[in-house]
Each structure stands twice: as C-alpha cells, then as structure tokens.
N, C-alpha and C. Protein backbone atom coordinates (compact mmCIF):
# COMPACT_ATOMS: atom_id res chain seq x y z
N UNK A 1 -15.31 -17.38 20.06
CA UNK A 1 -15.25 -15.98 20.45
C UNK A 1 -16.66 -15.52 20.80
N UNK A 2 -16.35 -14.96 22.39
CA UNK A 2 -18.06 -14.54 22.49
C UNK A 2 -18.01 -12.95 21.98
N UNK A 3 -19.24 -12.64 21.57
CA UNK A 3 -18.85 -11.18 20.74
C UNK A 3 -19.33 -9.89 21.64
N UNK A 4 -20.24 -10.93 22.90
CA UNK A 4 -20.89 -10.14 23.80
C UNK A 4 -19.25 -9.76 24.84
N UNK A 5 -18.40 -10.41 25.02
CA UNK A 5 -17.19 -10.25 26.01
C UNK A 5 -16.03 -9.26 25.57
N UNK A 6 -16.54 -8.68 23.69
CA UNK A 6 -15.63 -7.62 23.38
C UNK A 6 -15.36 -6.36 24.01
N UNK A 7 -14.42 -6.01 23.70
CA UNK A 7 -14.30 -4.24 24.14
C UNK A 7 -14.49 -4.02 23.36
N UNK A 8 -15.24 -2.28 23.41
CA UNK A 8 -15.15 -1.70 21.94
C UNK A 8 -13.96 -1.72 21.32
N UNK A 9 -12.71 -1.13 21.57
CA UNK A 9 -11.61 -1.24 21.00
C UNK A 9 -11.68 -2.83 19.83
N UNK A 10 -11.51 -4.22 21.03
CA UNK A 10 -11.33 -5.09 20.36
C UNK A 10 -12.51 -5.56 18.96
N UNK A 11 -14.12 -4.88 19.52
CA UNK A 11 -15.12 -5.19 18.04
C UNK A 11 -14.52 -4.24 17.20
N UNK A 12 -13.93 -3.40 17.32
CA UNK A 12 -13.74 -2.26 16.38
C UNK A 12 -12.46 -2.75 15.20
N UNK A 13 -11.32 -3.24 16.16
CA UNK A 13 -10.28 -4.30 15.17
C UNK A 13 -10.94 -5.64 14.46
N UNK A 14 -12.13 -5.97 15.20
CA UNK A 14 -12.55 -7.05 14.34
C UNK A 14 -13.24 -6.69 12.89
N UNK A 15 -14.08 -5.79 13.43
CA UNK A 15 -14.91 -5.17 12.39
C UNK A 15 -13.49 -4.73 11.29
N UNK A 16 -12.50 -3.35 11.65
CA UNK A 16 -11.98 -3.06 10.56
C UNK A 16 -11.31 -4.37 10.23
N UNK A 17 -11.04 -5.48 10.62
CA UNK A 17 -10.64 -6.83 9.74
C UNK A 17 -10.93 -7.29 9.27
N UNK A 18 -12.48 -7.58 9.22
CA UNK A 18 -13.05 -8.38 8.40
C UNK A 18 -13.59 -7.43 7.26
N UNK A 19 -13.77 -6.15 7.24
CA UNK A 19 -13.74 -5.10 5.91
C UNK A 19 -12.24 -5.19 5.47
N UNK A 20 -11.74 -5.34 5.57
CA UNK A 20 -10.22 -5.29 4.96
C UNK A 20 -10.09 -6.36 3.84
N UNK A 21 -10.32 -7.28 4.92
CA UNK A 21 -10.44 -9.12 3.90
C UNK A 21 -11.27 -8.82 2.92
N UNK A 22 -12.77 -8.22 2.82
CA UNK A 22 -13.63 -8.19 1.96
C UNK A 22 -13.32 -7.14 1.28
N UNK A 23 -12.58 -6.28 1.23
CA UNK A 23 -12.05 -5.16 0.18
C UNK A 23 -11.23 -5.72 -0.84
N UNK A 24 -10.32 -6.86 0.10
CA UNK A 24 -8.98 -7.66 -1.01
C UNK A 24 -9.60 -8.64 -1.67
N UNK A 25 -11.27 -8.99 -0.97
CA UNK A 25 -11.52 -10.28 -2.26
C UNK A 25 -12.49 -9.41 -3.11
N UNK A 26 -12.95 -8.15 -3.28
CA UNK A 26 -13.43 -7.84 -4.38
C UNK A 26 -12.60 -7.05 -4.93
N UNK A 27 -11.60 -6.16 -4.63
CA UNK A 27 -11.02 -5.66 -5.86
C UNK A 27 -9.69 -6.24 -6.10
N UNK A 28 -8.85 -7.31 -5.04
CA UNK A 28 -7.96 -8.05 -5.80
C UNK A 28 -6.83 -6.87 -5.77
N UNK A 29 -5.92 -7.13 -6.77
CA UNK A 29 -4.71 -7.04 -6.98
C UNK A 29 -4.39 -6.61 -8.82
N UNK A 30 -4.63 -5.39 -8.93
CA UNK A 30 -5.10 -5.43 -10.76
C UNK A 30 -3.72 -5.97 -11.42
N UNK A 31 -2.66 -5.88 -10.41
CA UNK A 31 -1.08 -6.28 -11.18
C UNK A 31 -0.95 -7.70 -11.48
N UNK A 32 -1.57 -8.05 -10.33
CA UNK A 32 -1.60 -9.70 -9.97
C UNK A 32 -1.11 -10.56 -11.36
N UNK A 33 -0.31 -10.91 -11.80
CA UNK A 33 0.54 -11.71 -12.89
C UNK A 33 1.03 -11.20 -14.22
N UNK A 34 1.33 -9.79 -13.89
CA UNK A 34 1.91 -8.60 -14.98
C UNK A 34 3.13 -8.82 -14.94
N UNK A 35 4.09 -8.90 -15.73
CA UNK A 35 5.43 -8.82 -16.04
C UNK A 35 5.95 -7.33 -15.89
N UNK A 36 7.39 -6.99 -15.08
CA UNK A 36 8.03 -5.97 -15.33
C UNK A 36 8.82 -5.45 -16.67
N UNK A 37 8.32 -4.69 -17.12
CA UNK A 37 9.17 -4.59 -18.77
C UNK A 37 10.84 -4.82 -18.24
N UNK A 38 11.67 -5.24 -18.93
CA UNK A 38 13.18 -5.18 -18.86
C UNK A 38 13.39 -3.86 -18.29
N UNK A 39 13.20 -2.97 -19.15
CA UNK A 39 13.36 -1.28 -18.36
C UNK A 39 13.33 -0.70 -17.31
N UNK A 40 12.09 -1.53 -16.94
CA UNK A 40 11.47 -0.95 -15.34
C UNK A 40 12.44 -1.67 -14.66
N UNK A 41 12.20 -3.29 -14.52
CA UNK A 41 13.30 -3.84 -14.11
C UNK A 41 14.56 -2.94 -13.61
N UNK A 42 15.14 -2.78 -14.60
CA UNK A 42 16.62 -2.35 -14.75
C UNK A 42 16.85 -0.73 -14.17
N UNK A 43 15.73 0.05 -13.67
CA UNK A 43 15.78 1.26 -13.42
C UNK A 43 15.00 0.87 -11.79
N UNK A 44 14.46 0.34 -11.17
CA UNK A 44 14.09 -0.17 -10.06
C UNK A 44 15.39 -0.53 -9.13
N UNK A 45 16.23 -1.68 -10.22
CA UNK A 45 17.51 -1.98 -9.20
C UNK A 45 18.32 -0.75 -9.39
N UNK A 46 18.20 -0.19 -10.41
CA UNK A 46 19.38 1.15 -9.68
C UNK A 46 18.99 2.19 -9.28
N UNK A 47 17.81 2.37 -8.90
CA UNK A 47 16.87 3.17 -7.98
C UNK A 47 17.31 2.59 -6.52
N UNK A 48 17.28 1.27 -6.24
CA UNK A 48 17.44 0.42 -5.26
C UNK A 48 18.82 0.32 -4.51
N UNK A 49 20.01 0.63 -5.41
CA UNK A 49 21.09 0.82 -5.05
C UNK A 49 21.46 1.95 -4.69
N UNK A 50 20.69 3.51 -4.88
CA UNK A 50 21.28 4.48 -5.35
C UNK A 50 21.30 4.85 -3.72
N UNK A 51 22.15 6.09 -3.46
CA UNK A 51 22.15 6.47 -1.91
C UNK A 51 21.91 7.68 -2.63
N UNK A 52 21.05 8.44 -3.74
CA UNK A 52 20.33 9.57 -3.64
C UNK A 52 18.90 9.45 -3.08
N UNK A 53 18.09 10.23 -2.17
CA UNK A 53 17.57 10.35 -1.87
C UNK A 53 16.71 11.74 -2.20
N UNK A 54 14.96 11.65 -2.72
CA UNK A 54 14.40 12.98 -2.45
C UNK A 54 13.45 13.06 -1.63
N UNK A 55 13.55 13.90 -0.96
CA UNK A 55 12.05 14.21 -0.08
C UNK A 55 10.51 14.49 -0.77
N UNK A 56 9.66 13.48 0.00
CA UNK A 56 8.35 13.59 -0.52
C UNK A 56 8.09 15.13 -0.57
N UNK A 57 8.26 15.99 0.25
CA UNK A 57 8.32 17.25 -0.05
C UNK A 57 9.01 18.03 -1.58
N UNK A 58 9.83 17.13 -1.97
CA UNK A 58 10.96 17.65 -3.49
C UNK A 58 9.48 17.15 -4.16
N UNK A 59 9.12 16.03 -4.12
CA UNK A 59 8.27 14.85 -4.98
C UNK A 59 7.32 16.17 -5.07
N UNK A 60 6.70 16.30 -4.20
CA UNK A 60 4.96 17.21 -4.53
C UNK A 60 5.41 18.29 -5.55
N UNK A 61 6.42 19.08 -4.99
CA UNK A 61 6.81 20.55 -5.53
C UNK A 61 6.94 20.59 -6.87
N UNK A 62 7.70 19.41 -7.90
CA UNK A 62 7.70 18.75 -9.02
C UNK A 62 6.66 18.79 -9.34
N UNK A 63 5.32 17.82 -8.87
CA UNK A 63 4.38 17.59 -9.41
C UNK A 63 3.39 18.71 -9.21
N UNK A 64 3.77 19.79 -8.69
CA UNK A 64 2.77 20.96 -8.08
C UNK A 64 1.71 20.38 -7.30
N UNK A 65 1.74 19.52 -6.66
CA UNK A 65 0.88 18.93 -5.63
C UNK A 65 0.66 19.44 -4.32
N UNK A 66 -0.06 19.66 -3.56
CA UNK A 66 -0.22 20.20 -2.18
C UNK A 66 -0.75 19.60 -1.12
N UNK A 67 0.12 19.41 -0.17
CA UNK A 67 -0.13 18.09 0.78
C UNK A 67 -1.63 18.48 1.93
C-alpha cells in the first residue's frame, strides 16, 4: 500500500482502523471469561422471546435521563 496514493477519505479509514485495533488490545474485553449467573441466563432468554417491547425513550424517562 502506497500511503502517498491515499485519499483523504481512504487515510482517514485507515487511521480510524488502526486506533480501533489499538483500543481493543489495551483495554480488552473486562467480561472476557465471566460466567452468566443461572438468573441472568434465564431472564435474557425470556427477555429474548418476549414480543414486549419498550422504547429507548420509556428507558430514559424511568431512569430520569435526558438524551
């Protein structure tokens, strides 16, 4: 790859790529080989099944959050 034949556009995807890679090898993955308690588990799949739905809008108002 010549780096002189980039477009800005294309140095600009390189650049944000190769910060991306170096973000995931220093801070990793803190879950990375954590077990789901049974609970979570078991409230995930019927979260997963459910056809209720709330709007991130319901979500903030709950938490008094402001977008």
């Amino acid at each position: 790859m010549d780096l002189a034949q980039l477009t800005l556009n294309q140095l600009k995807e390189l650049v944000r790529g190769l910060v991306d890679d170096r973000l995931r090898e220093l801070l990793g993955d803190p879950d990375l080989g954590l077990q789901l308690s049974e609970a979570l588990h078991t409230q995930l799949k019927e979260s997963l099944t459910s056809t209720e739905r709330v709007s991130g809008e319901e979500v903030a108002e709950k938490l008094d959050l402001r977008w």
